[in-house]
C-alpha atoms as a PDB file:
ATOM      1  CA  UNK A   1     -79.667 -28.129-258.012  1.00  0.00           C
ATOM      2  CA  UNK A   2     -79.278 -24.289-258.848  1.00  0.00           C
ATOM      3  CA  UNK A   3     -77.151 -22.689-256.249  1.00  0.00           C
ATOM      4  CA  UNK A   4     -79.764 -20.022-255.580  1.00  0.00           C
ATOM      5  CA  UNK A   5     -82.334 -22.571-254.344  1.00  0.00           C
ATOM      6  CA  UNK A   6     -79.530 -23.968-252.113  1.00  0.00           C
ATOM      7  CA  UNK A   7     -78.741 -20.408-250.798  1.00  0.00           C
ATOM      8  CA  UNK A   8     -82.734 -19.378-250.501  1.00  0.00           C
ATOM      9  CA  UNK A   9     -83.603 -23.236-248.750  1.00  0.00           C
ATOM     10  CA  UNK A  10     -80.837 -22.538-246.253  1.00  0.00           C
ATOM     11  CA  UNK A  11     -80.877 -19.051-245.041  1.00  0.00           C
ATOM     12  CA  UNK A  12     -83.931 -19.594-243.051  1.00  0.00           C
ATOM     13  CA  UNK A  13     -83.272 -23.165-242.013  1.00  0.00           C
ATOM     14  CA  UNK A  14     -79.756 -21.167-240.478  1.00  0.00           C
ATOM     15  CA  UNK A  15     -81.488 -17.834-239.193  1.00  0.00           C
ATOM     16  CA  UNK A  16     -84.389 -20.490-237.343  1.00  0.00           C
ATOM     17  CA  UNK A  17     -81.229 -22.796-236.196  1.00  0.00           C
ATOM     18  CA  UNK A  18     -79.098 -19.740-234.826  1.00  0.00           C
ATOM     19  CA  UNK A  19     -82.640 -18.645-232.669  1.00  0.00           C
ATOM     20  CA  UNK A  20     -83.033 -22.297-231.699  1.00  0.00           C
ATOM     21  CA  UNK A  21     -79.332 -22.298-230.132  1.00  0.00           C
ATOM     22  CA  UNK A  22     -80.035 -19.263-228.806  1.00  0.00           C
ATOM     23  CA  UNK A  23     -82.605 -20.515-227.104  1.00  0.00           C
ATOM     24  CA  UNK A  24     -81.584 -24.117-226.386  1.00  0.00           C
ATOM     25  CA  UNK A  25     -83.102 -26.060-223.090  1.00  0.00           C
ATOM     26  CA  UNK A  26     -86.029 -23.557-223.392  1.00  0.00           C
ATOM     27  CA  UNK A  27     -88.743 -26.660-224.266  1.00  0.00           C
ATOM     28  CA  UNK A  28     -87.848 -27.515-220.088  1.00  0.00           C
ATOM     29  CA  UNK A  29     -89.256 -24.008-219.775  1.00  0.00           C
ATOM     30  CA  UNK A  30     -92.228 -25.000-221.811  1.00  0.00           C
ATOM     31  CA  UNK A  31     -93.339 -28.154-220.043  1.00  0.00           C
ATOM     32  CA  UNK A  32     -92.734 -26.029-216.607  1.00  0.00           C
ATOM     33  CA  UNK A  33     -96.064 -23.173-217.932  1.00  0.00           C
ATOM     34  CA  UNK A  34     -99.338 -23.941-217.445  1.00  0.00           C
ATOM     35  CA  UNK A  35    -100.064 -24.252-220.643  1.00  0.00           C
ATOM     36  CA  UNK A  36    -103.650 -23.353-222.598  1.00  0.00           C
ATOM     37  CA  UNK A  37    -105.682 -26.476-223.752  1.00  0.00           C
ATOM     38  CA  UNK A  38    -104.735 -27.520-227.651  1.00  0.00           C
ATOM     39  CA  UNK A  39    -100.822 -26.942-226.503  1.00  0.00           C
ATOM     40  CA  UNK A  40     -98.818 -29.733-228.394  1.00  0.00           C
ATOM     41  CA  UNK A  41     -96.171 -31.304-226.980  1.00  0.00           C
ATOM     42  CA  UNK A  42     -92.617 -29.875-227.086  1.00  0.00           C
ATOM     43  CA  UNK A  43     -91.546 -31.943-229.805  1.00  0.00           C
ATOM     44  CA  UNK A  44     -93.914 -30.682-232.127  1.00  0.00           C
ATOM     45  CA  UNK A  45     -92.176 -27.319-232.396  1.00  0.00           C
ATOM     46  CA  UNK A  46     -89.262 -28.039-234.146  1.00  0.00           C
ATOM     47  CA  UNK A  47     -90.733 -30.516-236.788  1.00  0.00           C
ATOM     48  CA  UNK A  48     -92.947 -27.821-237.640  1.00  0.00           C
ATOM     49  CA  UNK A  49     -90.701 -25.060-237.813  1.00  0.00           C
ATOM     50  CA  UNK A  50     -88.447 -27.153-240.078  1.00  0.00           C
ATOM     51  CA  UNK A  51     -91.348 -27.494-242.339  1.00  0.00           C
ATOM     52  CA  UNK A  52     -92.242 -23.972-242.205  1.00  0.00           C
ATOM     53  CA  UNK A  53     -88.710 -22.650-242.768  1.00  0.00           C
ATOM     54  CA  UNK A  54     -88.089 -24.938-246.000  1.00  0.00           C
ATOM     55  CA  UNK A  55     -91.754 -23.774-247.418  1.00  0.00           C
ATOM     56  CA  UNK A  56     -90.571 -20.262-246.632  1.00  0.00           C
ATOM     57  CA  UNK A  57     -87.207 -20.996-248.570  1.00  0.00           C
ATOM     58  CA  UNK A  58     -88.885 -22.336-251.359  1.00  0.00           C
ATOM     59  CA  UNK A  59     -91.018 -19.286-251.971  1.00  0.00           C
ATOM     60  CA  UNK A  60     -88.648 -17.127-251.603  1.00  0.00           C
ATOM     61  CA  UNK A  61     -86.593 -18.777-254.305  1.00  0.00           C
ATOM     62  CA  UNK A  62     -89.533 -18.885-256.328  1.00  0.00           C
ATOM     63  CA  UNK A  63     -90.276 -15.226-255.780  1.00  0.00           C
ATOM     64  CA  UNK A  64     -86.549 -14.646-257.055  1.00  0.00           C
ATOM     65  CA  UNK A  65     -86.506 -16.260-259.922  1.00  0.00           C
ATOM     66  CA  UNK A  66     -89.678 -15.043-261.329  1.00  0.00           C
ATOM     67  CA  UNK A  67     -89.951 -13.048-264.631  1.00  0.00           C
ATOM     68  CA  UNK A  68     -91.119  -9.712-262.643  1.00  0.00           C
ATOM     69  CA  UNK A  69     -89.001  -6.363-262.616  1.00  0.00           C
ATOM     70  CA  UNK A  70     -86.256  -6.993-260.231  1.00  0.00           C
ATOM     71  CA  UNK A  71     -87.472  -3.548-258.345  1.00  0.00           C
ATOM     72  CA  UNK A  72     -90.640  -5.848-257.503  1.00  0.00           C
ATOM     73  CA  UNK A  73     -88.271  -8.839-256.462  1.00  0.00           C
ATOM     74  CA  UNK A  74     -85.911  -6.897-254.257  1.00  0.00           C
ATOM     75  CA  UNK A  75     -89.278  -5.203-252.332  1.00  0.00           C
ATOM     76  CA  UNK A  76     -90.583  -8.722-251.477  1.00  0.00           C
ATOM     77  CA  UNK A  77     -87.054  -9.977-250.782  1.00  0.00           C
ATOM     78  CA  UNK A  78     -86.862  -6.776-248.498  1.00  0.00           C
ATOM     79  CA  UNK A  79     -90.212  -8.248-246.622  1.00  0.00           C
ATOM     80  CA  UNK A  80     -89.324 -11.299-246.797  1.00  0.00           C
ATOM     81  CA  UNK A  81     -86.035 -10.322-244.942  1.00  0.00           C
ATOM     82  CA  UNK A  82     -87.751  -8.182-242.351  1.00  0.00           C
ATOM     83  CA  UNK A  83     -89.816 -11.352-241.280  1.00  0.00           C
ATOM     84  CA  UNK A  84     -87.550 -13.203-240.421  1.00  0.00           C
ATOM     85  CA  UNK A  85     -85.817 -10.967-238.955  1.00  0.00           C
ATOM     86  CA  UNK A  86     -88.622 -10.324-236.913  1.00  0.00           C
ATOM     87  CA  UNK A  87     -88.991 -14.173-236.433  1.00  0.00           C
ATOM     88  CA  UNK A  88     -85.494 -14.347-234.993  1.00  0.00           C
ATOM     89  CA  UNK A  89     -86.075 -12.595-232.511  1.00  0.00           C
ATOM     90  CA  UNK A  90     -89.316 -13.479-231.074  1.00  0.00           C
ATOM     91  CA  UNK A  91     -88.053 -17.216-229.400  1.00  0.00           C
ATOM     92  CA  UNK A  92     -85.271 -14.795-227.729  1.00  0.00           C
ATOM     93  CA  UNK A  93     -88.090 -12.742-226.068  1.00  0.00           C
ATOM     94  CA  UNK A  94     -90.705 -15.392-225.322  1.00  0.00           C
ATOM     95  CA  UNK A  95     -87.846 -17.850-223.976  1.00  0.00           C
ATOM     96  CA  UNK A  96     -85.058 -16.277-222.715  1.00  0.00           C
ATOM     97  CA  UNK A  97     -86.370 -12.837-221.682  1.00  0.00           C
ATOM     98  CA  UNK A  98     -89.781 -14.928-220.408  1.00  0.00           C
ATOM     99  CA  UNK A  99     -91.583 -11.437-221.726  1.00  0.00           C
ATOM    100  CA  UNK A 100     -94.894 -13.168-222.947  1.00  0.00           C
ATOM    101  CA  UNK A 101     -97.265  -9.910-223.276  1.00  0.00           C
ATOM    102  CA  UNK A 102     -94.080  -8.293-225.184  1.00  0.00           C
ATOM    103  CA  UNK A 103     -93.705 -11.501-227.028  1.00  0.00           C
ATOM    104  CA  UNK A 104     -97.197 -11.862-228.235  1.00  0.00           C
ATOM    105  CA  UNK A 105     -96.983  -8.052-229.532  1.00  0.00           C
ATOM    106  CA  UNK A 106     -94.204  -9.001-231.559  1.00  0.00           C
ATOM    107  CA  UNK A 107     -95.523 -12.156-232.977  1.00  0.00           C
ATOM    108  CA  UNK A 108     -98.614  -9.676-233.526  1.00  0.00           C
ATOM    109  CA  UNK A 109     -96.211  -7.790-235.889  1.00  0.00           C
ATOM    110  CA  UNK A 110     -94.700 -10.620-237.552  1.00  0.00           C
ATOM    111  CA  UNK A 111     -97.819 -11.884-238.054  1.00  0.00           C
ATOM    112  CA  UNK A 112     -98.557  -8.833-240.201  1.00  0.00           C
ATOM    113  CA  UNK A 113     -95.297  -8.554-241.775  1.00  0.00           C
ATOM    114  CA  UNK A 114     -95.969 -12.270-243.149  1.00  0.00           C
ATOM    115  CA  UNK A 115     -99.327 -10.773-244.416  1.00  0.00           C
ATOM    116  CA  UNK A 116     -98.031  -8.084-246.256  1.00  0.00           C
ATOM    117  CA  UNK A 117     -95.117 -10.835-247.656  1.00  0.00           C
ATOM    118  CA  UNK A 118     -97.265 -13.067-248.593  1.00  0.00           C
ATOM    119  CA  UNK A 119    -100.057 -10.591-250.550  1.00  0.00           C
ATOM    120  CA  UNK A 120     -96.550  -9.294-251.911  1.00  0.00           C
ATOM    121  CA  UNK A 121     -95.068 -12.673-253.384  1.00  0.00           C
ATOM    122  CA  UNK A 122     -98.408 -12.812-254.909  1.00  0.00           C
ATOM    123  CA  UNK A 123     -98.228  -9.921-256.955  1.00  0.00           C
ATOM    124  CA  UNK A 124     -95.053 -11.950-258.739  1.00  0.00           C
ATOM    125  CA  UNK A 125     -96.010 -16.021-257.682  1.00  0.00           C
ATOM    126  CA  UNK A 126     -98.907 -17.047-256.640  1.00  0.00           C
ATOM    127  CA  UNK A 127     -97.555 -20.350-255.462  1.00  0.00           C
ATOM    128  CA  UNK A 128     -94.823 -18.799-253.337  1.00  0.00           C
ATOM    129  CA  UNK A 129     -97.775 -16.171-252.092  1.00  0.00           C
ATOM    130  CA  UNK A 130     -99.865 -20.175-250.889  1.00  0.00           C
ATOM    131  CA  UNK A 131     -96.468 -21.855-249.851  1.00  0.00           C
ATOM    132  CA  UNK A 132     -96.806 -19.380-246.769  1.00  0.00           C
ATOM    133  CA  UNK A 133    -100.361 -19.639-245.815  1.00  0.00           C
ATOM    134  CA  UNK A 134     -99.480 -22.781-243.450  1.00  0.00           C
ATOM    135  CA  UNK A 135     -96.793 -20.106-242.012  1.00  0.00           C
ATOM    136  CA  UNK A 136     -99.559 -17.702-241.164  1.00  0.00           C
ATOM    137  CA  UNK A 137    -101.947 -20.363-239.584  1.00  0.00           C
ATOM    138  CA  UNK A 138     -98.896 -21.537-237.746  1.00  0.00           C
ATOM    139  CA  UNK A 139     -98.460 -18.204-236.074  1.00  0.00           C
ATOM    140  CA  UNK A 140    -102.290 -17.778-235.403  1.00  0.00           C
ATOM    141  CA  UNK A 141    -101.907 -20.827-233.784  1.00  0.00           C
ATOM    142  CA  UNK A 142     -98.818 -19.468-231.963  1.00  0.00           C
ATOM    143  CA  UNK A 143    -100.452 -16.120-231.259  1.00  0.00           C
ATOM    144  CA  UNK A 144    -102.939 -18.333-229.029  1.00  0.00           C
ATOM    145  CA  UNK A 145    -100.554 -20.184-227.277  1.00  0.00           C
ATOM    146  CA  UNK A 146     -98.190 -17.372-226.452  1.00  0.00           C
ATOM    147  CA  UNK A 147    -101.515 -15.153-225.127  1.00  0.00           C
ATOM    148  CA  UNK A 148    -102.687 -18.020-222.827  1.00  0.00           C
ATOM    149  CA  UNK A 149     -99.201 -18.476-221.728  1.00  0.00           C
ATOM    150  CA  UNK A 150     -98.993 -15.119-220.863  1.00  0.00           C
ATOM    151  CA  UNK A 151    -102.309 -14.696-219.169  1.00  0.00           C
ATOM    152  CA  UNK A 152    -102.233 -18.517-217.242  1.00  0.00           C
ATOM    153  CA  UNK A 153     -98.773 -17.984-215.672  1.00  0.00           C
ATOM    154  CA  UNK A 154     -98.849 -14.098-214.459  1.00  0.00           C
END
């Protein structure tokens, strides 16, 4: 296996690890919210972040190694980068701060910083650009949960 895929498949698998140590015990939190109808089970989160974070590696890589102008590469890297950076930090807010309405705002923005990421890995892969559409359905999904939570336990 080429070293890059290694380093792409593993920086958000660590970034998504760091945030869940971060925020470790926080599913006890979860199962203490009235939750919205549809919520899954607290197990659920994790498998499905995994998921998400190695489809998010994978595009990345493949947005890397594409034959487009490395000025094009380095701007979606750059939004790439600024996701999940932006992903980081929402568990810390939503969990450990317990700041839902702030928390949904941010996944609001991360929501449209995958956009942008995703219509930008297009303009070089198309498959990366599709390897992150189950992200953004994720965090539509998410956006739900975290605005019910907010507005059922105020």
């Amino acid at each position: 296996m080429h070293p890059t895929f290694i380093i792409c498949m593993l920086i958000p698998l660590a970034i998504g690890g760091l945030s869940a140590w971060l925020t470790m015990g926080s599913m006890a939190l979860y199962g203490s919210l009235t939750l919205p109808p549809l919520a899954p089970p607290s197990w659920v989160f994790p498998a499905v972040w995994t998921v998400l974070f190695l489809l998010m590696g994978a595009a990345s890589w493949l947005v890397w190694q594409a034959d487009a102008p490395l000025e094009e590469r380095k701007q979606a890297m750059g939004l790439y980068g600024a996701q999940l950076a932006v992903n980081f930090v929402w568990p810390l807010l939503f969990f450990r701060a317990e700041r839902y309405l702030l928390a949904f705002f941010w996944l609001i923005l991360l929501l449209w910083l995958v956009a942008v990421t995703a219509r930008t890995f297009a303009k070089i892969c198309s498959r990366a650009a599709w390897m992150l559409t189950p992200y953004l359905a994720w965090l539509l999904f998410a956006g739900y949960l975290n605005l019910f939570v907010w507005l059922l336990n105020r």
